[in-house]
N, C-alpha and C. Protein backbone atom coordinates (compact mmCIF):
# COMPACT_ATOMS: atom_id res chain seq x y z
N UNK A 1 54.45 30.61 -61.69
CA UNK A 1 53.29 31.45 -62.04
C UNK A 1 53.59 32.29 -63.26
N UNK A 2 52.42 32.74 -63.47
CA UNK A 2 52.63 34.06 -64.75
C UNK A 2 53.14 35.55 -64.56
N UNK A 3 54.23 35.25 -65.11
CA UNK A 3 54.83 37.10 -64.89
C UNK A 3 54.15 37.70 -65.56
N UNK A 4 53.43 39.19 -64.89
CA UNK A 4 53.20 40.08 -65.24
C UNK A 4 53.18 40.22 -66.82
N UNK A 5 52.45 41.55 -67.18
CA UNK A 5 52.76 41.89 -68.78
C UNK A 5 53.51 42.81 -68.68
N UNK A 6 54.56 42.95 -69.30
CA UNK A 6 55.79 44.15 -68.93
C UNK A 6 57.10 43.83 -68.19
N UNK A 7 57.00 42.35 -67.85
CA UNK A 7 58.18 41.51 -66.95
C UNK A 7 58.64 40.65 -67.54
N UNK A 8 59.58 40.07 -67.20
CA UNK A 8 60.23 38.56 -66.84
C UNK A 8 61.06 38.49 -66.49
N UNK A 9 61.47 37.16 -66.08
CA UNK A 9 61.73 36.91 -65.04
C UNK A 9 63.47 36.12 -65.78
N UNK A 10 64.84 37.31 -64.46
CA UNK A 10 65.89 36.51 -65.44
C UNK A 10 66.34 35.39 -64.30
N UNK A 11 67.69 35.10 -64.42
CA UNK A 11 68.15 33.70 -63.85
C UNK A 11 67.82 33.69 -62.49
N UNK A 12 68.05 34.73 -61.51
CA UNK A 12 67.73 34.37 -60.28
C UNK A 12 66.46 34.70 -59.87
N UNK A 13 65.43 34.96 -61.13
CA UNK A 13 63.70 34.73 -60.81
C UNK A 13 63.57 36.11 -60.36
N UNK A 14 64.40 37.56 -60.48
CA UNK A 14 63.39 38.78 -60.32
C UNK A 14 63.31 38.42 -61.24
N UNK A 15 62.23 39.51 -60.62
CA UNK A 15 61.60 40.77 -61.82
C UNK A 15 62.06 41.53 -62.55
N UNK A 16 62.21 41.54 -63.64
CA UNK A 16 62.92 42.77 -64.71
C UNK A 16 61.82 43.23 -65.95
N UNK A 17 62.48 44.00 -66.18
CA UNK A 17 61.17 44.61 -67.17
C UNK A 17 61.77 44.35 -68.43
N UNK A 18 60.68 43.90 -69.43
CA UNK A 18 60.34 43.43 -70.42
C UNK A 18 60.39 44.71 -72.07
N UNK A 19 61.05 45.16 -72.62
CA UNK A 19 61.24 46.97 -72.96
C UNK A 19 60.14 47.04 -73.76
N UNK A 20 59.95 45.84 -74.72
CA UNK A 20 58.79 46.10 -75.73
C UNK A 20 57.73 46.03 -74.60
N UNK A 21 57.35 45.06 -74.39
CA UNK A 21 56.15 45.47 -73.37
C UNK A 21 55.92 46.42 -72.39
N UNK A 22 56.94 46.81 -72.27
CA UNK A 22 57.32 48.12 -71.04
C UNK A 22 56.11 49.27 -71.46
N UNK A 23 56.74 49.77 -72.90
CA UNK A 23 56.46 50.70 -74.02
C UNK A 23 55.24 50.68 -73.83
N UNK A 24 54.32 49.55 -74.09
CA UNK A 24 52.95 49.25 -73.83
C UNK A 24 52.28 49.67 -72.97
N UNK A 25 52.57 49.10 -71.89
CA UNK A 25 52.11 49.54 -70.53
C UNK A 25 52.22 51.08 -70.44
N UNK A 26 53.68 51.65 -70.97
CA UNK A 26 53.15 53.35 -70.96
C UNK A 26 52.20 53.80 -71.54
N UNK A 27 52.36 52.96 -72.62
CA UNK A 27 51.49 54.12 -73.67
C UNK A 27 50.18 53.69 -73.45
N UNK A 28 49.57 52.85 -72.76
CA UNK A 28 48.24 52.60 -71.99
C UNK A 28 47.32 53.38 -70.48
N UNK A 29 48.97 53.81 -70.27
CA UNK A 29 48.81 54.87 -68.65
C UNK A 29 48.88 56.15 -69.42
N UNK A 30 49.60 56.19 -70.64
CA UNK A 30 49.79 57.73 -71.01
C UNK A 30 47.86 58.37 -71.41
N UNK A 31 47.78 57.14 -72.70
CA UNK A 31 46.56 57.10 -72.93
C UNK A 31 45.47 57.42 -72.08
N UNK A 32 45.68 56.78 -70.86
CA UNK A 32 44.43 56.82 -69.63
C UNK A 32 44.50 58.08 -69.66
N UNK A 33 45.82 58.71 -68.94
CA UNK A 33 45.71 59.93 -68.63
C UNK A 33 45.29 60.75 -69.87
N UNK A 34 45.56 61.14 -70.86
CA UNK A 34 45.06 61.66 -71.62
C UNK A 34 43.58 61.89 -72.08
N UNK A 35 42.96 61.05 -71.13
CA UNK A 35 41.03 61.21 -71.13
C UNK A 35 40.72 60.07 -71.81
N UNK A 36 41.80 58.61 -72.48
CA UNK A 36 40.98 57.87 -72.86
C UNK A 36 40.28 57.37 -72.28
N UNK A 37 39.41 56.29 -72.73
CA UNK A 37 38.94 55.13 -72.20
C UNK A 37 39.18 54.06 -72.59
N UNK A 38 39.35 52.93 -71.49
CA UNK A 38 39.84 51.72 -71.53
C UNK A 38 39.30 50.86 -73.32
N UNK A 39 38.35 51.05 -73.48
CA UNK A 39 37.64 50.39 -74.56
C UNK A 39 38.50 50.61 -75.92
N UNK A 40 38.27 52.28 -75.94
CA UNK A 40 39.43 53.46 -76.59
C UNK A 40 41.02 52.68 -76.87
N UNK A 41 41.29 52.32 -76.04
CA UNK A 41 42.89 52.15 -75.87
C UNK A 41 43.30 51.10 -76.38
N UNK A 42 42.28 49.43 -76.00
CA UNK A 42 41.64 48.39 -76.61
C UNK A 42 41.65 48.58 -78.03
N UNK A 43 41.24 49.58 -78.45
CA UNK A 43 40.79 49.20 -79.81
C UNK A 43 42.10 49.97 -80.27
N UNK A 44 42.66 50.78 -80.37
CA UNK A 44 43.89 51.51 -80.48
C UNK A 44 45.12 49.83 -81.01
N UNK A 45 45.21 49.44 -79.96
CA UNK A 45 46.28 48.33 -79.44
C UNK A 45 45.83 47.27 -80.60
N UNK A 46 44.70 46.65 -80.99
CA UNK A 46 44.29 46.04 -81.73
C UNK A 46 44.04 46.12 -83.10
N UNK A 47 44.41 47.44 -83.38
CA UNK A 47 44.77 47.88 -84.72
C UNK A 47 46.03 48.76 -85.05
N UNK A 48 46.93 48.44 -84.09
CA UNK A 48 48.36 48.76 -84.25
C UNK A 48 48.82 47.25 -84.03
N UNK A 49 47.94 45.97 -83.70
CA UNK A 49 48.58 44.61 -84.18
C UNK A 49 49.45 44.49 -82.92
N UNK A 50 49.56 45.12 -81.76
CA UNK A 50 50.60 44.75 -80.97
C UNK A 50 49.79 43.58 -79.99
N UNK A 51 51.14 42.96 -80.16
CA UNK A 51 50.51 41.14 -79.10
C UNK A 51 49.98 41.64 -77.80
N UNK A 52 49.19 40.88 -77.90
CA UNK A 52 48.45 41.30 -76.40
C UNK A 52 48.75 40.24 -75.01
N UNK A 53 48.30 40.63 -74.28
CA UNK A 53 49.26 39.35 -72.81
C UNK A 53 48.77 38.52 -72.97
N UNK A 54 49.68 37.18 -72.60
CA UNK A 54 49.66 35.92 -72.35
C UNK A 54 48.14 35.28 -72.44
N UNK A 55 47.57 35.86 -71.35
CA UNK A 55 46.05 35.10 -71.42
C UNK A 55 44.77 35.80 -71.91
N UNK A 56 45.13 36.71 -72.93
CA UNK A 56 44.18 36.94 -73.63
C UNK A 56 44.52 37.02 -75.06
N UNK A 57 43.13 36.56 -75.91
CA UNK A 57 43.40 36.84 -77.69
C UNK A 57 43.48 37.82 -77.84
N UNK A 58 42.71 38.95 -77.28
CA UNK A 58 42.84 40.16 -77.88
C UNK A 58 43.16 41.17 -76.91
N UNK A 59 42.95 42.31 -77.44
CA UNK A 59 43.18 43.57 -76.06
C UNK A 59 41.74 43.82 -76.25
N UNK A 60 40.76 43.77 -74.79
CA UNK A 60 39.78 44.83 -74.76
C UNK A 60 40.03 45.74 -73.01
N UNK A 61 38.61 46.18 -73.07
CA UNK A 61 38.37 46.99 -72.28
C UNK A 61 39.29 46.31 -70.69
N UNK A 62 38.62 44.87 -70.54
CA UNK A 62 39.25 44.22 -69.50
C UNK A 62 40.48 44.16 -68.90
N UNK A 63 41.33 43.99 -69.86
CA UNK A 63 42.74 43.51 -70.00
C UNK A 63 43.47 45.09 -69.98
N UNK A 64 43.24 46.19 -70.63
CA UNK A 64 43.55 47.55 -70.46
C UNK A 64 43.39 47.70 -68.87
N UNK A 65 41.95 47.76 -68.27
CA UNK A 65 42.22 47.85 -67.08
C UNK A 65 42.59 47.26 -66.44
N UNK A 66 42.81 46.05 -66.20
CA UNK A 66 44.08 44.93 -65.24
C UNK A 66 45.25 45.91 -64.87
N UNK A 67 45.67 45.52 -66.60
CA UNK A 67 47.30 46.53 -66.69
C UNK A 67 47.04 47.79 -65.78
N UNK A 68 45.58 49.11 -66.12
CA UNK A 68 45.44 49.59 -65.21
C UNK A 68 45.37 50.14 -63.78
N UNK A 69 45.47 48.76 -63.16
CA UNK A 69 45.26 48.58 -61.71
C UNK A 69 45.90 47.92 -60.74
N UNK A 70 46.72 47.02 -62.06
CA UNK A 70 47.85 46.62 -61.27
C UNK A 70 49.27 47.22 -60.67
N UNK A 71 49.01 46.78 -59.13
CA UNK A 71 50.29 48.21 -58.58
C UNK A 71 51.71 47.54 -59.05
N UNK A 72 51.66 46.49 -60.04
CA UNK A 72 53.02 45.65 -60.05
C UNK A 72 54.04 47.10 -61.01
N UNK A 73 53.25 47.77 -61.69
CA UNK A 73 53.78 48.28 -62.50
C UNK A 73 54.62 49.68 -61.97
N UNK A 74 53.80 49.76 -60.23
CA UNK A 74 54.72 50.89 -59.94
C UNK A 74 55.87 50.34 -58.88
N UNK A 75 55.99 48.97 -59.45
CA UNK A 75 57.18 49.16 -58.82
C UNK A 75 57.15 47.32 -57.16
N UNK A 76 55.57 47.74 -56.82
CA UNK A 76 55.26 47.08 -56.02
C UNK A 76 54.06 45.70 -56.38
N UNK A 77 55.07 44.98 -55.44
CA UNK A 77 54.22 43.60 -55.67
C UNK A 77 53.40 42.94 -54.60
N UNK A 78 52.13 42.90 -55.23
CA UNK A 78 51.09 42.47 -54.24
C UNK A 78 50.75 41.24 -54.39
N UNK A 79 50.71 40.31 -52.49
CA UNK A 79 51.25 39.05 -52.41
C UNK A 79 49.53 38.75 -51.94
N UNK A 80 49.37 37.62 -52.42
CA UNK A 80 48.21 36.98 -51.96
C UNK A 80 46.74 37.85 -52.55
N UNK A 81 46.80 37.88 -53.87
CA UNK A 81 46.01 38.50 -54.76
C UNK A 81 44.65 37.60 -54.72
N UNK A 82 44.80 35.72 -54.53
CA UNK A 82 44.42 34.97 -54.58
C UNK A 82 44.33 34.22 -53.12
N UNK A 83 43.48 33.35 -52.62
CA UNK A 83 43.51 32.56 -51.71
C UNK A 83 43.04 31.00 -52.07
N UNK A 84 43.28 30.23 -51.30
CA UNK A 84 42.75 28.72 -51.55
C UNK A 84 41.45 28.99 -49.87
N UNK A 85 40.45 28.16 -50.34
CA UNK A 85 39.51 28.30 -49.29
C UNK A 85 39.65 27.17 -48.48
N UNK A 86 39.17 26.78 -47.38
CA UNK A 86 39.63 26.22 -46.26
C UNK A 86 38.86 25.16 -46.56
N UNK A 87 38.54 23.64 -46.35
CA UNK A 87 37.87 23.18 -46.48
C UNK A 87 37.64 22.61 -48.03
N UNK A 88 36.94 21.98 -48.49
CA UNK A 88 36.68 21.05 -49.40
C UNK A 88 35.61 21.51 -50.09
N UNK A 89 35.18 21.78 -51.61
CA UNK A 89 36.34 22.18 -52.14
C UNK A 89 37.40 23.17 -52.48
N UNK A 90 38.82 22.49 -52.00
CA UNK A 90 39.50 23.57 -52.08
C UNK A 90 39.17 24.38 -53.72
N UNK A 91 39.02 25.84 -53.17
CA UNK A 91 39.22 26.49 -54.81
C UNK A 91 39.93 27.99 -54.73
N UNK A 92 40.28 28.32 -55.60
CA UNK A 92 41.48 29.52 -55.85
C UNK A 92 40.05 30.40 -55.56
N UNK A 93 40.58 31.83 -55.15
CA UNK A 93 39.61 32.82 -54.97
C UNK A 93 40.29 33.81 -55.34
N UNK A 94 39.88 35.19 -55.65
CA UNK A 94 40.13 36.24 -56.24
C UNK A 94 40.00 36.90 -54.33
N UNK A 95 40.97 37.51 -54.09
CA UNK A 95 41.27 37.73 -52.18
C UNK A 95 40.70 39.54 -52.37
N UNK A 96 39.48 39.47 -51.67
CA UNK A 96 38.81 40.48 -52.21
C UNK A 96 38.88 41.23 -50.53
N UNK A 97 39.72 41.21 -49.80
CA UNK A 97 39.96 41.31 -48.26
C UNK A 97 39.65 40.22 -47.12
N UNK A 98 39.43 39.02 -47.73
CA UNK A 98 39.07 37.71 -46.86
C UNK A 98 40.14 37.73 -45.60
N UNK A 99 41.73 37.75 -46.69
CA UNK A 99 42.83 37.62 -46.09
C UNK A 99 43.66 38.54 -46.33
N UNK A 100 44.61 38.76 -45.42
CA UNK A 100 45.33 40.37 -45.50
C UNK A 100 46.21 39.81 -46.88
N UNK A 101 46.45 41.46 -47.10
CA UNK A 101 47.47 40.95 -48.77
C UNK A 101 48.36 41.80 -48.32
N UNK A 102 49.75 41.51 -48.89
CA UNK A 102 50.84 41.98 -48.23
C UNK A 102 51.54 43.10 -49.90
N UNK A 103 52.03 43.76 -49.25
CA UNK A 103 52.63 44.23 -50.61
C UNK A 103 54.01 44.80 -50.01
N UNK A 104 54.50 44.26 -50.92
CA UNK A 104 56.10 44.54 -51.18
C UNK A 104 56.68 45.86 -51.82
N UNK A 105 56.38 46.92 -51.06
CA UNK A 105 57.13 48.07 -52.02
C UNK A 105 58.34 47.92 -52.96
N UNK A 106 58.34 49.09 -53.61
CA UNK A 106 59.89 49.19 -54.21
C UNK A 106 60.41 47.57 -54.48
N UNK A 107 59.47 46.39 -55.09
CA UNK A 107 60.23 45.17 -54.72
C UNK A 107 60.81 44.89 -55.96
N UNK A 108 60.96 46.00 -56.79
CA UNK A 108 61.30 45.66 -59.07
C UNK A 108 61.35 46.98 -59.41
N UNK A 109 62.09 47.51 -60.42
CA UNK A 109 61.87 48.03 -61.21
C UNK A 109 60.92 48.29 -61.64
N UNK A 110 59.93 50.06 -61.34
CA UNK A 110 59.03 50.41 -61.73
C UNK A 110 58.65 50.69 -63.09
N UNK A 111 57.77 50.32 -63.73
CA UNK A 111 57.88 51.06 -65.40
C UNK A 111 56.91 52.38 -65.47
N UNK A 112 55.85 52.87 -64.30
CA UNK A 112 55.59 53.84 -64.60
C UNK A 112 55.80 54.64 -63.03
N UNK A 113 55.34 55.87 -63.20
CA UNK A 113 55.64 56.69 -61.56
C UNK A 113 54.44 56.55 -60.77
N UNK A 114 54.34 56.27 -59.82
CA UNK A 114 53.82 56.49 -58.09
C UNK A 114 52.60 57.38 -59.10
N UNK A 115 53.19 58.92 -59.06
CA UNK A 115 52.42 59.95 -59.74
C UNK A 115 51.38 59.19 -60.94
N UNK A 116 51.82 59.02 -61.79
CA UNK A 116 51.16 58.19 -62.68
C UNK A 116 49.73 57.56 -62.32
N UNK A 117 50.60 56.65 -61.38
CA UNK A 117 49.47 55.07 -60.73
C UNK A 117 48.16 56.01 -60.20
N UNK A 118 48.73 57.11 -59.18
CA UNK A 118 47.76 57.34 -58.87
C UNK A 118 46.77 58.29 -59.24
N UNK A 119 47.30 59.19 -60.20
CA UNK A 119 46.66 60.06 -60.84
C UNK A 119 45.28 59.11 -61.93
N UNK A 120 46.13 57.81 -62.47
CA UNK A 120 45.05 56.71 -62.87
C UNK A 120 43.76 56.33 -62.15
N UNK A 121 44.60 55.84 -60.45
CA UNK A 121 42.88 55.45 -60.19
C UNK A 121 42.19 56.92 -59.54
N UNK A 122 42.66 57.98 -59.44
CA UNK A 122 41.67 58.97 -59.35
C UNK A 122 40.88 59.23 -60.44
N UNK A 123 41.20 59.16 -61.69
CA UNK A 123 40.59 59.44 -62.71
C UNK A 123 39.59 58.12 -63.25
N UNK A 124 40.21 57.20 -62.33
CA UNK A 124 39.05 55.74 -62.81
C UNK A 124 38.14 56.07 -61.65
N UNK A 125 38.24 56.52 -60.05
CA UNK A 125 37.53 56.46 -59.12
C UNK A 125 35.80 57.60 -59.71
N UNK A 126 36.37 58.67 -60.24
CA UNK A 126 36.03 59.64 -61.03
C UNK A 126 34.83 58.97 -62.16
N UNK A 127 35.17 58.59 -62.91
CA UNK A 127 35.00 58.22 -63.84
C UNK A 127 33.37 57.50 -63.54
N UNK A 128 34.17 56.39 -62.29
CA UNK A 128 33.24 55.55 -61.78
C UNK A 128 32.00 56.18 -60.84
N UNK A 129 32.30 56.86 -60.40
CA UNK A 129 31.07 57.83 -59.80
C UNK A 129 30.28 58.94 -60.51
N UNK A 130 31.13 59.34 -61.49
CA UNK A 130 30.07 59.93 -62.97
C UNK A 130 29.39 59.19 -63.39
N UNK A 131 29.96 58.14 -63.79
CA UNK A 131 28.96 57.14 -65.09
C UNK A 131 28.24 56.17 -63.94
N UNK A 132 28.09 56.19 -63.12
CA UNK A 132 27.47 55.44 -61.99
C UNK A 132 27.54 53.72 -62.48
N UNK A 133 28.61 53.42 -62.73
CA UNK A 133 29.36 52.55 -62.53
C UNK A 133 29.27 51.50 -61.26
N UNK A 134 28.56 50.22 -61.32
CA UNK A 134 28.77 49.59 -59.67
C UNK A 134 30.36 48.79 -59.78
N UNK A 135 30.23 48.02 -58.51
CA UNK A 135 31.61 47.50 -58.79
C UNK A 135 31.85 46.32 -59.71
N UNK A 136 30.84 45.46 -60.10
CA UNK A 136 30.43 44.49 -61.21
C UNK A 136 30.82 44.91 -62.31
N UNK A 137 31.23 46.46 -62.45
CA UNK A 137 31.57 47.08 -64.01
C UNK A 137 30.27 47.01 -64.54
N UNK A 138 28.84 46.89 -63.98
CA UNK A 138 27.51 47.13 -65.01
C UNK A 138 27.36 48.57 -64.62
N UNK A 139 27.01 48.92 -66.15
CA UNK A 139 26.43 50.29 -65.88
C UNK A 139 25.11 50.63 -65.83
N UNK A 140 24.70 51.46 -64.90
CA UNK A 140 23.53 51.74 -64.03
C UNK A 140 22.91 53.37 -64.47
N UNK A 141 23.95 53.28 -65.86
CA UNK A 141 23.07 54.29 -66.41
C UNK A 141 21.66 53.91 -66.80
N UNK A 142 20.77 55.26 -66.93
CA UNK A 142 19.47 55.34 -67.09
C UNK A 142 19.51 55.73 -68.18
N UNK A 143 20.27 56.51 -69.31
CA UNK A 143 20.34 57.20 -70.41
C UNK A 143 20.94 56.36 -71.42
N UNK A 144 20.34 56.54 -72.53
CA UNK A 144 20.65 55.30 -73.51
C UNK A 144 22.36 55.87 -73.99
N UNK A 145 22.41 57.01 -74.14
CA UNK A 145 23.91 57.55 -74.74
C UNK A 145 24.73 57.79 -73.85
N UNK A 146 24.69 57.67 -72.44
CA UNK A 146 25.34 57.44 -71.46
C UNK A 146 26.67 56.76 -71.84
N UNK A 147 28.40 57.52 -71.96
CA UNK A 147 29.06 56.40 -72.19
C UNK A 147 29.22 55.89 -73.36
N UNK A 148 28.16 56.67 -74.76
CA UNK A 148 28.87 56.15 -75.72
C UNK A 148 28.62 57.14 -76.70
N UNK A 149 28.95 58.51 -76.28
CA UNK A 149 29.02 59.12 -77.40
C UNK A 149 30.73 59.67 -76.79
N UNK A 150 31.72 59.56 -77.70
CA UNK A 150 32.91 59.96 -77.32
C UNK A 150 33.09 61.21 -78.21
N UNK A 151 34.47 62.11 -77.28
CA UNK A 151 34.82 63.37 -77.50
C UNK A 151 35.71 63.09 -78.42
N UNK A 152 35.69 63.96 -79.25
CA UNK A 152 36.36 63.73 -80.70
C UNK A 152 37.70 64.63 -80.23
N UNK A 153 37.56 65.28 -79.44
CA UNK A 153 39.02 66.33 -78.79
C UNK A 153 39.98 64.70 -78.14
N UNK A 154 39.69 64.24 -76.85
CA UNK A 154 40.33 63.03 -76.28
C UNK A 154 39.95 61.97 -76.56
N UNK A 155 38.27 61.45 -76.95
CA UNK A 155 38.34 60.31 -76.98
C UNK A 155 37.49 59.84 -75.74
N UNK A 156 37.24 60.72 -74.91
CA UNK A 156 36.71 60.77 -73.84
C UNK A 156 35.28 60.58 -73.97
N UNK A 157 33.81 60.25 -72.77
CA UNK A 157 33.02 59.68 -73.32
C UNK A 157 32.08 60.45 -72.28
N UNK A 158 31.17 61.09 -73.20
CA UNK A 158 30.31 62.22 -72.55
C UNK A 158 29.45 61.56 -71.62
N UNK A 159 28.77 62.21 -70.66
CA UNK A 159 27.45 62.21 -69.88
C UNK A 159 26.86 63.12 -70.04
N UNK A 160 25.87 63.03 -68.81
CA UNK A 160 24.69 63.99 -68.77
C UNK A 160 24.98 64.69 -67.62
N UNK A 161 24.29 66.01 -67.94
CA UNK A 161 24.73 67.04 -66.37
C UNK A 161 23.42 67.42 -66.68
N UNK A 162 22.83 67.86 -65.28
CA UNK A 162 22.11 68.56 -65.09
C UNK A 162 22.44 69.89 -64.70
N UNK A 163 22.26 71.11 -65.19
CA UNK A 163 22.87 72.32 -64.56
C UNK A 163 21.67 73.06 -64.28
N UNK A 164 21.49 73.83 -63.09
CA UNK A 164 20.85 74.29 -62.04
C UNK A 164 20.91 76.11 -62.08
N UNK A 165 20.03 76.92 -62.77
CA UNK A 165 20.11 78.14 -63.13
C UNK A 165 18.91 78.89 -61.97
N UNK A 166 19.23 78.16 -60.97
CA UNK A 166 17.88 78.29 -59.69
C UNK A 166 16.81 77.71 -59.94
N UNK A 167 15.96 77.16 -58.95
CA UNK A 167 14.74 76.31 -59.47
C UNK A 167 13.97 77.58 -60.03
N UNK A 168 12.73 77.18 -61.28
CA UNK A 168 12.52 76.00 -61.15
C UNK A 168 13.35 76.02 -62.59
N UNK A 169 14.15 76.73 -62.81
CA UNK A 169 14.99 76.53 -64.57
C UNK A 169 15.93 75.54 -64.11
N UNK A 170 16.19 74.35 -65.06
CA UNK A 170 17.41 73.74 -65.19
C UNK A 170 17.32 73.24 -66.77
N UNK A 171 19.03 73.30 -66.94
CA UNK A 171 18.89 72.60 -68.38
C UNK A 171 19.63 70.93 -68.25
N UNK A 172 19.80 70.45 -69.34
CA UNK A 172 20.66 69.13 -69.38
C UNK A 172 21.55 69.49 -70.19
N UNK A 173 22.59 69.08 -69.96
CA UNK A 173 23.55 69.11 -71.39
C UNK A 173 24.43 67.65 -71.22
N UNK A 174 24.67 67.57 -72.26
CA UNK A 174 25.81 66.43 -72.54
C UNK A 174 26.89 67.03 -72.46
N UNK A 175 28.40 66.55 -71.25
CA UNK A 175 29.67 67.08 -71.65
C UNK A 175 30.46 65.90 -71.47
N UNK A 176 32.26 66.04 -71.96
CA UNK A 176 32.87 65.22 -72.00
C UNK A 176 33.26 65.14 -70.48
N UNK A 177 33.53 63.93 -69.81
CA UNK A 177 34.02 63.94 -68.72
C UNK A 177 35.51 64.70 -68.64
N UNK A 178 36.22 64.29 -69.39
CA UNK A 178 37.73 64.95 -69.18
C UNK A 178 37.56 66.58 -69.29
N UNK A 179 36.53 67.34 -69.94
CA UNK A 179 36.70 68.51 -70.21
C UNK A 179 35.86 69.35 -68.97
């Protein structure tokens, strides 16, 4: 199979980490944390020319979040990501809880911290319930600038608030999510 981005694999088939790609992978979690956005980071990576993984031409939004979400990077490896379906035709599936997935703590050399990983998907869980985000990744904003006016401080990508000065006054404002 395909090792990871940030791995390979030496003679007796671990896992070891990869240093140039290592670098990457930080500076993609550092980035997150820092209020980017995946798109943000994408385009960053693609004009600093650095090779992007195996199965993609370029770096976008997609491929940032993979690296994002994958727990391989803290360390742990999750088994049965994929399933074959029972019956004819057999086909590979993306194992979305069909079948239990097993994960291997501590099973490699972590390249970023526990702390890290998870401070990431709080800030993606976040993210995703601001911008009303479904799980398809379509956005279900109603507002045309929803998401694409970014903060020139992080990089970060404003919404809409409604703020509540007692009925019947309210105003709207646009703020950055990170701020």
């Amino acid at each position: 199979g395909c090792v990871a981005y940030g791995y390979a694999k030496d003679d007796n088939g671990e896992l070891v980490i990869k240093d140039d790609e290592a670098k990457i992978v930080c500076r993609i979690y550092d980035e997150y944390l820092c209020g980017m956005g995946s798109y943000t980071i994408a385009k960053g990576l693609n004009n600093d020319n650095i090779p992007t993984i195996r199965t993609a031409e370029k770096w976008s939004d997609g491929v940032v979040k993979e690296i994002l979400q994958n727990p391989i990077y803290e360390g742990e490896l999750l088994l049965q990501k994929t399933y074959t379906t029972e019956g004819l035709p057999f086909t590979k599936k993306k194992n979305k809880g069909e079948v239990p997935m097993y994960s291997i703590k501590d099973n490699h050399q972590a390249i970023i911290t526990k702390q890290q990983a998870d401070r990431v998907r709080e800030i993606y869980e976040y993210r995703r319930i601001q911008m009303g985000i479904d799980d398809s990744g379509k956005n279900l904003n109603r507002y045309e600038f929803s998401s694409k006016i970014i903060c020139k401080e992080c990089g970060g990508t404003f919404h809409r608030q409604k703020v509540y000065i007692g009925k019947p006054y309210e105003k709207v404002q646009w703020s950055c999510i990170t701020h």
